[in-house]
Structure formats: structure tokens, C-alpha cells
N, C-alpha and C. Protein backbone atom coordinates (compact mmCIF):
# COMPACT_ATOMS: atom_id res chain seq x y z
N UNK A 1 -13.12 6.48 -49.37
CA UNK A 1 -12.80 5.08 -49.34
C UNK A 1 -13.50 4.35 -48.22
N UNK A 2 -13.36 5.18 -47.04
CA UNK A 2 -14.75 3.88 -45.68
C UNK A 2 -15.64 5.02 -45.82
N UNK A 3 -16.47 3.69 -45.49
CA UNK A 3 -18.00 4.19 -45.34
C UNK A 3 -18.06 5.35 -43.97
N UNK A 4 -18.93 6.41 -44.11
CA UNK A 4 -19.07 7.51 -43.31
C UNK A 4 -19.64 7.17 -41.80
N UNK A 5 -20.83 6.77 -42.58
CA UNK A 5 -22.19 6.63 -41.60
C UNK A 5 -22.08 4.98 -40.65
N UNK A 6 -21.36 3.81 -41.03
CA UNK A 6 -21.56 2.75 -40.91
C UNK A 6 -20.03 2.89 -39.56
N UNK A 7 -19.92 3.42 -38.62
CA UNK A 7 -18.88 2.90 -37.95
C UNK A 7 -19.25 2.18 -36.99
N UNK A 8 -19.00 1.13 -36.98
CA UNK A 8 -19.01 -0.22 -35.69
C UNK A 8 -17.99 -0.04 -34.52
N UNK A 9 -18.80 -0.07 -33.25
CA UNK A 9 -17.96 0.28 -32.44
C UNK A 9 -17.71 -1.40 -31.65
N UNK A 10 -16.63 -1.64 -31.68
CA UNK A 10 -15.99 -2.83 -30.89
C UNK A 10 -17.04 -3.37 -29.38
N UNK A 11 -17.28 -4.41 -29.31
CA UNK A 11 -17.45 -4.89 -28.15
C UNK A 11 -16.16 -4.59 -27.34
N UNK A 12 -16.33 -4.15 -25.76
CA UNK A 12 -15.53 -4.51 -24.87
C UNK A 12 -15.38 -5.63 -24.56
N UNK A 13 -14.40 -6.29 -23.81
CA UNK A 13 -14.71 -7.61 -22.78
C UNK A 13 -14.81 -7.21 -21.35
N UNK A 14 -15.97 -8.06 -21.11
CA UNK A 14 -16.79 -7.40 -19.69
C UNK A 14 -15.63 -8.03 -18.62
N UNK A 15 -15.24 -7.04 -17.71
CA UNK A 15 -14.49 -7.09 -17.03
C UNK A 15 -15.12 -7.72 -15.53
N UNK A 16 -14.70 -9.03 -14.89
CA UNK A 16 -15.42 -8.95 -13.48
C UNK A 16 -15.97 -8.12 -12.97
N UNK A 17 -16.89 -8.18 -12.49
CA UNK A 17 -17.08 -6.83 -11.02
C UNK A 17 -17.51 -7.69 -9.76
N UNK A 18 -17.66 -6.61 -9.24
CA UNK A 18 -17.89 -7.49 -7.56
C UNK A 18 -19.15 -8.62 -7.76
N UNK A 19 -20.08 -8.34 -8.22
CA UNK A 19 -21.79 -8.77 -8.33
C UNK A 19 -21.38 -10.05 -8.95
N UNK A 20 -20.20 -10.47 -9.91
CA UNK A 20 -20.12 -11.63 -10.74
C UNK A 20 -19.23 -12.28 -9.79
N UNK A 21 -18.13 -12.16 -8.41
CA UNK A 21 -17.58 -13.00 -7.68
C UNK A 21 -18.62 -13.65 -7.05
N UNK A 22 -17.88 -14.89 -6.28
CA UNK A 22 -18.80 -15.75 -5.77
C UNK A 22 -18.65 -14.89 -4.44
N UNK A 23 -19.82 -15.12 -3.44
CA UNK A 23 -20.09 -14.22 -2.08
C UNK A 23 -19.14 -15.65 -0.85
N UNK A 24 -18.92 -14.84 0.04
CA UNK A 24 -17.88 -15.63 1.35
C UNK A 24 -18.29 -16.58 1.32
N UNK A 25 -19.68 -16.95 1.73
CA UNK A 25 -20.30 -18.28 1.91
C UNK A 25 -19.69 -19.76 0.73
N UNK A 26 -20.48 -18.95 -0.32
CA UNK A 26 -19.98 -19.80 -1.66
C UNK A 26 -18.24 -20.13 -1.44
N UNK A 27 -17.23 -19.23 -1.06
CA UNK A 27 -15.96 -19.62 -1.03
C UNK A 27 -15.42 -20.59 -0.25
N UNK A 28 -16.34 -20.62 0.67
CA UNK A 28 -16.13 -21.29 1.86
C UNK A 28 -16.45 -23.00 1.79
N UNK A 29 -17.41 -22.94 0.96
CA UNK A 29 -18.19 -24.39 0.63
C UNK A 29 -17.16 -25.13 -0.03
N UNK A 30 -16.06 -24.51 -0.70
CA UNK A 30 -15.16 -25.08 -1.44
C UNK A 30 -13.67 -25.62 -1.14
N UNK A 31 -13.81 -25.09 0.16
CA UNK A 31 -11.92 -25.00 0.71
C UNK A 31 -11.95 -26.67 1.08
N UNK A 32 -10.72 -26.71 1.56
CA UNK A 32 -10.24 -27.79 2.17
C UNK A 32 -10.48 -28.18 3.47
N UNK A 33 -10.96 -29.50 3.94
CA UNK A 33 -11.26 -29.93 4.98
C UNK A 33 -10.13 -29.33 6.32
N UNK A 34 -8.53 -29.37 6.12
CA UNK A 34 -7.83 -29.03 6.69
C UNK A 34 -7.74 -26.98 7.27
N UNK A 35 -8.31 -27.04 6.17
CA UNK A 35 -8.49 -25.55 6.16
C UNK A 35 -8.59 -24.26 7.25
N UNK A 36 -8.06 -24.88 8.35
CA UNK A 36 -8.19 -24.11 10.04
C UNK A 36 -7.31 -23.71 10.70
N UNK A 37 -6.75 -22.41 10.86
CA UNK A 37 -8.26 -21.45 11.34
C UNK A 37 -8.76 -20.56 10.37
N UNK A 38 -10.06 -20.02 9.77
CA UNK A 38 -10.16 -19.87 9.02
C UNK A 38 -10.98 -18.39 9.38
N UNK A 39 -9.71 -17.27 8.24
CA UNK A 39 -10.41 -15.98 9.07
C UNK A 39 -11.86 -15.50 8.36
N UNK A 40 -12.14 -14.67 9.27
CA UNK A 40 -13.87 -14.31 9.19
C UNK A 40 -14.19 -13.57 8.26
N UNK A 41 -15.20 -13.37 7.83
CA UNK A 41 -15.27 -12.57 6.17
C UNK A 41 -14.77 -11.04 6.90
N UNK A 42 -14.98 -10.50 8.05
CA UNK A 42 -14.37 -9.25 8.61
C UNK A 42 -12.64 -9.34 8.10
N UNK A 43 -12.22 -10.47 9.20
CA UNK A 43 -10.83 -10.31 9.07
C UNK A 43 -9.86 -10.74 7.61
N UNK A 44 -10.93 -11.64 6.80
CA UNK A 44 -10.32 -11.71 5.29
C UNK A 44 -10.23 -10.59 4.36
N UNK A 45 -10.84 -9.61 5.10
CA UNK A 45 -10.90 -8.13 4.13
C UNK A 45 -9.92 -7.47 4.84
N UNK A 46 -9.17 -7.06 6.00
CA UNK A 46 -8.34 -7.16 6.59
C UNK A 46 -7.22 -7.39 6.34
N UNK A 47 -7.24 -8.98 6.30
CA UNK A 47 -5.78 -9.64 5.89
C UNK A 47 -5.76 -8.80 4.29
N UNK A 48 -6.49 -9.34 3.70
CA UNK A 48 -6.24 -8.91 2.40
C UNK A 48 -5.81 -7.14 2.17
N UNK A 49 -6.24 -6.28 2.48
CA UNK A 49 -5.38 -4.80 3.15
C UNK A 49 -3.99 -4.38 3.45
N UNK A 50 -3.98 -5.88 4.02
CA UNK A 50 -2.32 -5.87 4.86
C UNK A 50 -1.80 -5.91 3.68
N UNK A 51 -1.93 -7.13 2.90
CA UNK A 51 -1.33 -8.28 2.14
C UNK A 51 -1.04 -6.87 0.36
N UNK A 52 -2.02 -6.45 0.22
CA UNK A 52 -1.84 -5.03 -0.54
C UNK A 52 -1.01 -4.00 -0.15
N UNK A 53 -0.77 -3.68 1.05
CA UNK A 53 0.36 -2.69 1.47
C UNK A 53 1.44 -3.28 1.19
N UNK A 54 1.58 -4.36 1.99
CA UNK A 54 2.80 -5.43 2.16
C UNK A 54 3.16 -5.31 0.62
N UNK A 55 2.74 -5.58 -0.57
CA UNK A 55 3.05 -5.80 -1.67
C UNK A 55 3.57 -4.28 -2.43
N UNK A 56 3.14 -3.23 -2.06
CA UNK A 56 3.48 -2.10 -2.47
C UNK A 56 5.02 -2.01 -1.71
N UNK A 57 5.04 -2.25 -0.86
CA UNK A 57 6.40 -1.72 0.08
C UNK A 57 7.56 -2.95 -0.40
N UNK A 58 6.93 -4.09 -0.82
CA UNK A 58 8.06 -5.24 -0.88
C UNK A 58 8.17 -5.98 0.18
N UNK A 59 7.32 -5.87 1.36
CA UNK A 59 7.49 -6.31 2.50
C UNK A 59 6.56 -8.01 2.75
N UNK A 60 6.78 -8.60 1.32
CA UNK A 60 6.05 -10.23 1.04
C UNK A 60 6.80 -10.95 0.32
N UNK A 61 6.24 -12.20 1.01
CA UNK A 61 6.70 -13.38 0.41
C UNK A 61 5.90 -14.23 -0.68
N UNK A 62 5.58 -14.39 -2.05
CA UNK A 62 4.94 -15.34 -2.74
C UNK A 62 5.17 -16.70 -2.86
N UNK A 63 4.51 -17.27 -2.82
CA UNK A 63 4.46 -18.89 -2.95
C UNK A 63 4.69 -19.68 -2.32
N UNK A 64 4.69 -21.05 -2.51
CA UNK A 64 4.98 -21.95 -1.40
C UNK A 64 6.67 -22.13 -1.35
N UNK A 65 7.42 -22.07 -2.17
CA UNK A 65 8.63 -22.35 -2.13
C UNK A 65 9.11 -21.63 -0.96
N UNK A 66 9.22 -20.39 -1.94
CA UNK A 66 9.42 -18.78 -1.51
C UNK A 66 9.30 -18.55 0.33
N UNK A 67 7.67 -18.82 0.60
CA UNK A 67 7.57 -18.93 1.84
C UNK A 67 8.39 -19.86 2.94
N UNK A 68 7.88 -21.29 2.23
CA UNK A 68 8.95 -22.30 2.96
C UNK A 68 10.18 -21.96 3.42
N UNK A 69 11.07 -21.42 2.27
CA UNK A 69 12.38 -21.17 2.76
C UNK A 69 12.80 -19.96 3.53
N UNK A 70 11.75 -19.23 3.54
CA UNK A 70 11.46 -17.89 4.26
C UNK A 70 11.71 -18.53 5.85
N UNK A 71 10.76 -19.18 6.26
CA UNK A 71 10.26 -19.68 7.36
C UNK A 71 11.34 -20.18 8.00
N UNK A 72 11.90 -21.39 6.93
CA UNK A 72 12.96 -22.06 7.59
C UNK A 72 14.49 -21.83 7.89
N UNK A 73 14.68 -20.14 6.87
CA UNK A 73 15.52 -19.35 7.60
C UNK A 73 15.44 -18.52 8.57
N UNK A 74 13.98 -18.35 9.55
CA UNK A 74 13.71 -17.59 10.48
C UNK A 74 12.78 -16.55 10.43
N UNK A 75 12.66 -16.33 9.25
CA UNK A 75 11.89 -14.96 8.90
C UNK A 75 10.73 -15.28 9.83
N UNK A 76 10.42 -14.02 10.08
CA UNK A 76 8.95 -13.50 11.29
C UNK A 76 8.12 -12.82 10.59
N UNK A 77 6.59 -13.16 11.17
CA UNK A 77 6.11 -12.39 9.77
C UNK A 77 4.58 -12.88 10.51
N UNK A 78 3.70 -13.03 9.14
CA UNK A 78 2.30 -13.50 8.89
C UNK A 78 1.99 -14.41 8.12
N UNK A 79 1.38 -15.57 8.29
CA UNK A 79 1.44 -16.34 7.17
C UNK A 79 0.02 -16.28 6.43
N UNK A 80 -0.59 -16.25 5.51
CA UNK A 80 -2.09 -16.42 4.87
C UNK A 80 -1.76 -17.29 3.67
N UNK A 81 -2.73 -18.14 3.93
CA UNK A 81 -2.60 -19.63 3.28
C UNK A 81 -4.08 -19.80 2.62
N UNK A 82 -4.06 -19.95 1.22
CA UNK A 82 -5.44 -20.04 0.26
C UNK A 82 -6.29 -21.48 0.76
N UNK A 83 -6.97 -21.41 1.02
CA UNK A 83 -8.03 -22.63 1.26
C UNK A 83 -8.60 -23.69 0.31
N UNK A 84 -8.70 -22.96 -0.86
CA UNK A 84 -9.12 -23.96 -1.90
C UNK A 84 -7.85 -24.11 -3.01
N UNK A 85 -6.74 -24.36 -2.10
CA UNK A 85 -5.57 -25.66 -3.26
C UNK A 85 -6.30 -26.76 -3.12
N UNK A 86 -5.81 -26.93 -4.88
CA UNK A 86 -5.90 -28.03 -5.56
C UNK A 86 -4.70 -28.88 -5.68
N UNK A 87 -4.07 -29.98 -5.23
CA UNK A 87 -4.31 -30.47 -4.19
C UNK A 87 -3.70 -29.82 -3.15
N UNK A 88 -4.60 -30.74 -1.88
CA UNK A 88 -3.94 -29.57 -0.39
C UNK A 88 -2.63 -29.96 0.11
N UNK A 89 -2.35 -31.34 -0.46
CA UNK A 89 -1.05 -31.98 -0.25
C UNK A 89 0.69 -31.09 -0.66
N UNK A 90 0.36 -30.09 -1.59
CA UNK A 90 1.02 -28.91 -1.77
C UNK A 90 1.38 -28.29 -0.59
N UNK A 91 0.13 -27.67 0.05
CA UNK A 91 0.41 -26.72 1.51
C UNK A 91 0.53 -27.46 2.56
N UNK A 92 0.06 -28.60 2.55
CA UNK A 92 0.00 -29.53 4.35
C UNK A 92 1.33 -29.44 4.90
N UNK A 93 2.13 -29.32 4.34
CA UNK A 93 3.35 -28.86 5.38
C UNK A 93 3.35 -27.84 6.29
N UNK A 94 3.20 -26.74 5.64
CA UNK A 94 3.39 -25.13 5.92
C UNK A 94 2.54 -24.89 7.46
N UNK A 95 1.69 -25.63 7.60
CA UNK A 95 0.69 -24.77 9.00
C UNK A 95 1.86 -26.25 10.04
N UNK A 96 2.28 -27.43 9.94
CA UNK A 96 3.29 -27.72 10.34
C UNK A 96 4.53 -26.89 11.09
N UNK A 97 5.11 -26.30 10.04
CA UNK A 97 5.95 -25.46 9.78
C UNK A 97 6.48 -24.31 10.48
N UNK A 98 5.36 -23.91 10.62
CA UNK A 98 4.41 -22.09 10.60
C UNK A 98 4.76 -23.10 12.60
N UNK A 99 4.22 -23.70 12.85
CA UNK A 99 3.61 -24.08 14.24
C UNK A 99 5.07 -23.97 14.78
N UNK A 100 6.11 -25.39 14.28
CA UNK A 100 7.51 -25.02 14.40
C UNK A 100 8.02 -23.97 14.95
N UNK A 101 8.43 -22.81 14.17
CA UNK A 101 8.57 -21.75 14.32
C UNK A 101 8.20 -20.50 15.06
N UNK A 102 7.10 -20.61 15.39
CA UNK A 102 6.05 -19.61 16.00
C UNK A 102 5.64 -18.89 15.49
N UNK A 103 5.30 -18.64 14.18
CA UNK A 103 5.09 -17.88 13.13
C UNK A 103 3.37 -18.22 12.70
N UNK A 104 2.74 -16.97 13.20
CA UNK A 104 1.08 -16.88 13.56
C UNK A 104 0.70 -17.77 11.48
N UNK A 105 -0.14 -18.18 11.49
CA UNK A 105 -0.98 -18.22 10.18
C UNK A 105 -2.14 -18.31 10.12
N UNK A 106 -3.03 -18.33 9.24
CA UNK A 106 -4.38 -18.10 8.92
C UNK A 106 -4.87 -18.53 7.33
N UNK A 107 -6.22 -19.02 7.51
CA UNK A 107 -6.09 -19.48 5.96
C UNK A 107 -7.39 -18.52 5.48
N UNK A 108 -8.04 -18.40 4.06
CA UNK A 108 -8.43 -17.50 3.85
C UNK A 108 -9.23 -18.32 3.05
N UNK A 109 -10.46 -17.95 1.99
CA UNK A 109 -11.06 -18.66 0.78
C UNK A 109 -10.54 -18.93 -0.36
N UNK A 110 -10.21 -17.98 -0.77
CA UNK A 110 -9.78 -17.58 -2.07
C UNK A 110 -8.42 -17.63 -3.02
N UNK A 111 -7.85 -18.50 -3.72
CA UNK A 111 -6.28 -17.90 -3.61
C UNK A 111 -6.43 -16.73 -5.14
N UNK A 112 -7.18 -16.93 -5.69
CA UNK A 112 -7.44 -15.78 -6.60
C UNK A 112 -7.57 -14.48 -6.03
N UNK A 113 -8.40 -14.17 -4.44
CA UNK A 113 -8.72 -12.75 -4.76
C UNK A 113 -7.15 -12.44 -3.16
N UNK A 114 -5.99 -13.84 -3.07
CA UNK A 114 -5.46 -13.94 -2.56
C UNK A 114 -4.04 -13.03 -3.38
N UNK A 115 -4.07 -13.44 -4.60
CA UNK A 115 -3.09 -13.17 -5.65
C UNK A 115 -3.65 -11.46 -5.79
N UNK A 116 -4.63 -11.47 -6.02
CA UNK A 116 -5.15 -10.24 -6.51
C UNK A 116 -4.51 -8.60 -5.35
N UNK A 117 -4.36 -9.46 -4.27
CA UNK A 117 -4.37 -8.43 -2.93
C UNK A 117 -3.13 -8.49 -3.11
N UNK A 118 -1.87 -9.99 -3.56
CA UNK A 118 -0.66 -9.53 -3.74
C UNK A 118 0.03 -8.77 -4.72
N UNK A 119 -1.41 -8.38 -5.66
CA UNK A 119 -0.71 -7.38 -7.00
C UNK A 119 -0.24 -8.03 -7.88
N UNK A 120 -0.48 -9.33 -7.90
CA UNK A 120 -0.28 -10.25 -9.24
C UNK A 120 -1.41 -10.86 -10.07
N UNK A 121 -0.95 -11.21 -10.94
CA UNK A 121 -1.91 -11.19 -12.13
C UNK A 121 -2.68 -13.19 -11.88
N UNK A 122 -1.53 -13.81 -11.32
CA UNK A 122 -2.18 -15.00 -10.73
C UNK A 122 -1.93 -15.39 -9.81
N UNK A 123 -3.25 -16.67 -9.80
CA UNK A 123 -3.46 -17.11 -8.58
C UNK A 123 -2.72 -16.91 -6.86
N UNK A 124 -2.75 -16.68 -5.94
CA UNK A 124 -0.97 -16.97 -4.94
C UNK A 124 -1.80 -17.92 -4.05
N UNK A 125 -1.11 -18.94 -3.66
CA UNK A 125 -1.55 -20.01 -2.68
C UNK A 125 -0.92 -19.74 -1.64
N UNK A 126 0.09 -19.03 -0.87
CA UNK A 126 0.18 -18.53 0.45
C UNK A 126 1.09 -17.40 -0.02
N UNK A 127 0.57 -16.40 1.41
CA UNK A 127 2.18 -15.12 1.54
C UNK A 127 2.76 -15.22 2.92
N UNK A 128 4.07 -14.54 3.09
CA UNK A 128 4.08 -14.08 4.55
C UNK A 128 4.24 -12.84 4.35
N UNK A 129 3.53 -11.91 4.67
CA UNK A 129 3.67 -11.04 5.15
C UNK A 129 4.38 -10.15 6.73
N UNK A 130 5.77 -9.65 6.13
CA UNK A 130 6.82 -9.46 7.18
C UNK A 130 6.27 -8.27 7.86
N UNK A 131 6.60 -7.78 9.21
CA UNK A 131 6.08 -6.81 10.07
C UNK A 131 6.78 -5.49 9.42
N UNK A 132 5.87 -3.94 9.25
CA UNK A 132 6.95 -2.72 8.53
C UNK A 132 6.02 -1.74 9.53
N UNK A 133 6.71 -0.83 9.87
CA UNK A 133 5.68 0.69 10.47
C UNK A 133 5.21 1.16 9.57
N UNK A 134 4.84 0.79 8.09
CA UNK A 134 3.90 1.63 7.46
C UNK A 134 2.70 1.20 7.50
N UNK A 135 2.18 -0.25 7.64
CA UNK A 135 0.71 -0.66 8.26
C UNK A 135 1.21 -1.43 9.73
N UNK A 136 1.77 -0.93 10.63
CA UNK A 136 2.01 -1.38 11.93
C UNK A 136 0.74 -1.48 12.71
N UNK A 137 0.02 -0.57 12.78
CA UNK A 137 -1.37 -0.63 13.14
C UNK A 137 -2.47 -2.13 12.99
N UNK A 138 -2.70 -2.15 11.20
CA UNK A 138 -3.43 -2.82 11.22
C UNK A 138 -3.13 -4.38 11.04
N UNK A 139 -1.43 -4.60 10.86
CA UNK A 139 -0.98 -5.96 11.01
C UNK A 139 -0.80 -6.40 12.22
N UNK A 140 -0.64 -5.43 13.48
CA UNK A 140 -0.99 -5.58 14.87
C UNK A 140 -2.71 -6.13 15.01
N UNK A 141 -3.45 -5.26 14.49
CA UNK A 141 -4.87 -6.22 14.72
C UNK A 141 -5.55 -7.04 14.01
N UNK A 142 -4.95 -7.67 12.90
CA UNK A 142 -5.32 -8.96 12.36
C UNK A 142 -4.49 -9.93 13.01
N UNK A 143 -3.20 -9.81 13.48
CA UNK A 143 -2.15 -10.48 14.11
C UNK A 143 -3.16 -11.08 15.82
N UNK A 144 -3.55 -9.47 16.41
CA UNK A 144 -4.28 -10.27 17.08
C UNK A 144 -5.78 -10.68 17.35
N UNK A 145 -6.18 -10.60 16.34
CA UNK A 145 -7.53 -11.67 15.52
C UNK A 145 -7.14 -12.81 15.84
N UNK A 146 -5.91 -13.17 14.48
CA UNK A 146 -5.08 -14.32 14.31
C UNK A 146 -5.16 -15.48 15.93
N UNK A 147 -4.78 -14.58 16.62
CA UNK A 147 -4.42 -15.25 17.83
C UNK A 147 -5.78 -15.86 18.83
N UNK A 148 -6.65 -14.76 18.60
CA UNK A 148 -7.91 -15.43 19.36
C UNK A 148 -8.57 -16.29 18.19
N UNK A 149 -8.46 -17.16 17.40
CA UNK A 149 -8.92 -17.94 16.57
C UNK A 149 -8.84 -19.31 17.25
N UNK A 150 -9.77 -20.12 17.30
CA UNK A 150 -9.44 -21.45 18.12
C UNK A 150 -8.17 -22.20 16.78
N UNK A 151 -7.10 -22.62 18.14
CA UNK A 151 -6.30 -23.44 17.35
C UNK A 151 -6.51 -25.00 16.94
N UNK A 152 -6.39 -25.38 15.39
CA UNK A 152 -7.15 -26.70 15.02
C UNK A 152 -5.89 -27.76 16.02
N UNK A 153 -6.69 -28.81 16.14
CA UNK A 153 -6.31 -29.99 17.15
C UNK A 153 -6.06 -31.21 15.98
């Protein structure tokens, strides 16, 4: 009944790879004027590390709500804030906020490869990432990256 010889094999759908993202530079051209301090393509690979552990352990916060109310009940932590929201009038509170509190933040390029590091399928426009001894190490030295970053005026 099917033909023997004639089997058609399906196209895949080509999956991203690194070579098809846009490179730091390109991400950068796109963020928001407010966008400061803004970590270094070193320490955005970094943050993003943390921000992947943090998400395996449960030890994050997603979104702006989420975060907000995080903050404004005390929580201590890390803040990483996506650079290219659409609009920025969404986040302009939060580095406010973040200052309030004493609660370090940092903004990054990307909120796609931002979401991606939190293990979700979309976009995330900020996390906090809370302090745990299972990456104690390396949230200690983006934390103090974080800190030698000139603070925006």
C-alpha cells in the first residue's frame, strides 16, 4: 500500500544557535537610555550563571510585580534588570526602589537570553536573585563587580 523507495524525510525547524544571536555590541545599541549600570559582556555571562543556578534551586524572583513586592517586603538579594523593555516606563521604578532599600542591581542587554538563564520559555524583564551557599562563591563576585560599577547620577 506506500510506496517503498519514495520516503520523504520531514524538514526540521532550525533551531537558534549561537552564530544566529545578535553579538553584545548589537544588544547594546538597543537598550534604554536609562539603562545604568550596565554589566560587561564578562560579568553578563556571570550574572546569567548565577541567575541559572538561582532558578534550579528556587532561589528567584520573576517579573516586575513579583520583584517589586519582593523588595518592598525586604527581601535581600540581586537585582538584574533587562535593558531593552519596551516601554522603559514599566521598570523606571525598580532601580528607584532597589536604591531605597540597599539592594545592589545591574542591568543587562537582553531580556530574552535574560528569561532563557531563568529557565523559562519567555521573555523575563527583571529577577532578584536571593543569596544560597550553593553558588555563594560566584554571587559574592558578581555582587562585587556590581559594586565597583560607576553609580548613574
Amino acid at each position: 500500500m506506500g510506496k517503498k523507495g519514495d520516503e520523504s524525510v520531514a524538514e526540521e525547524p532550525e533551531t537558534p544557535s549561537k552564530k544566529d544571536r545578535p553579538s553584545y555590541e548589537e544588544l547594546v545599541e538597543v537598550i534604554a537610555a536609562i539603562a545604568k549600570p550596565l554589566a560587561s559582556r564578562k560579568l553578563t555571562k556571570k550574572l546569567y550563571r548565577v541567575v541559572k543556578k538561582a532558578a534550579k534551586g528556587k532561589q528567584l524572583r520573576r517579573g516586575v510585580k513579583d520583584v517589586t513586592k519582593a523588595i518592598r517586603k525586604g527581601e535581600k538579594g540581586l537585582v538584574v534588570i533587562a535593558g531593552n523593555i519596551s516601554p522603559i516606563d514599566v521598570i523606571s521604578h525598580v532601580p528607584v526602589l532597589c536604591e531605597d532599600q540597599d539592594v545592589p542591581y545591574v542591568y543587562v542587554p537582553a531580556r530574552e537570553d535574560l528569561g532563557t538563564a531563568s529557565q523559562t520559555k519567555r521573555p523575563t524583564s527583571m529577577v532578584l536573585v536571593k543569596r544560597n551557599s550553593e553558588y555563594e562563591e560566584s554571587y559574592a563576585a558578581c555582587l562585587a563587580e556590581i559594586k565597583g560599577l560607576p553609580v548613574p547620577i
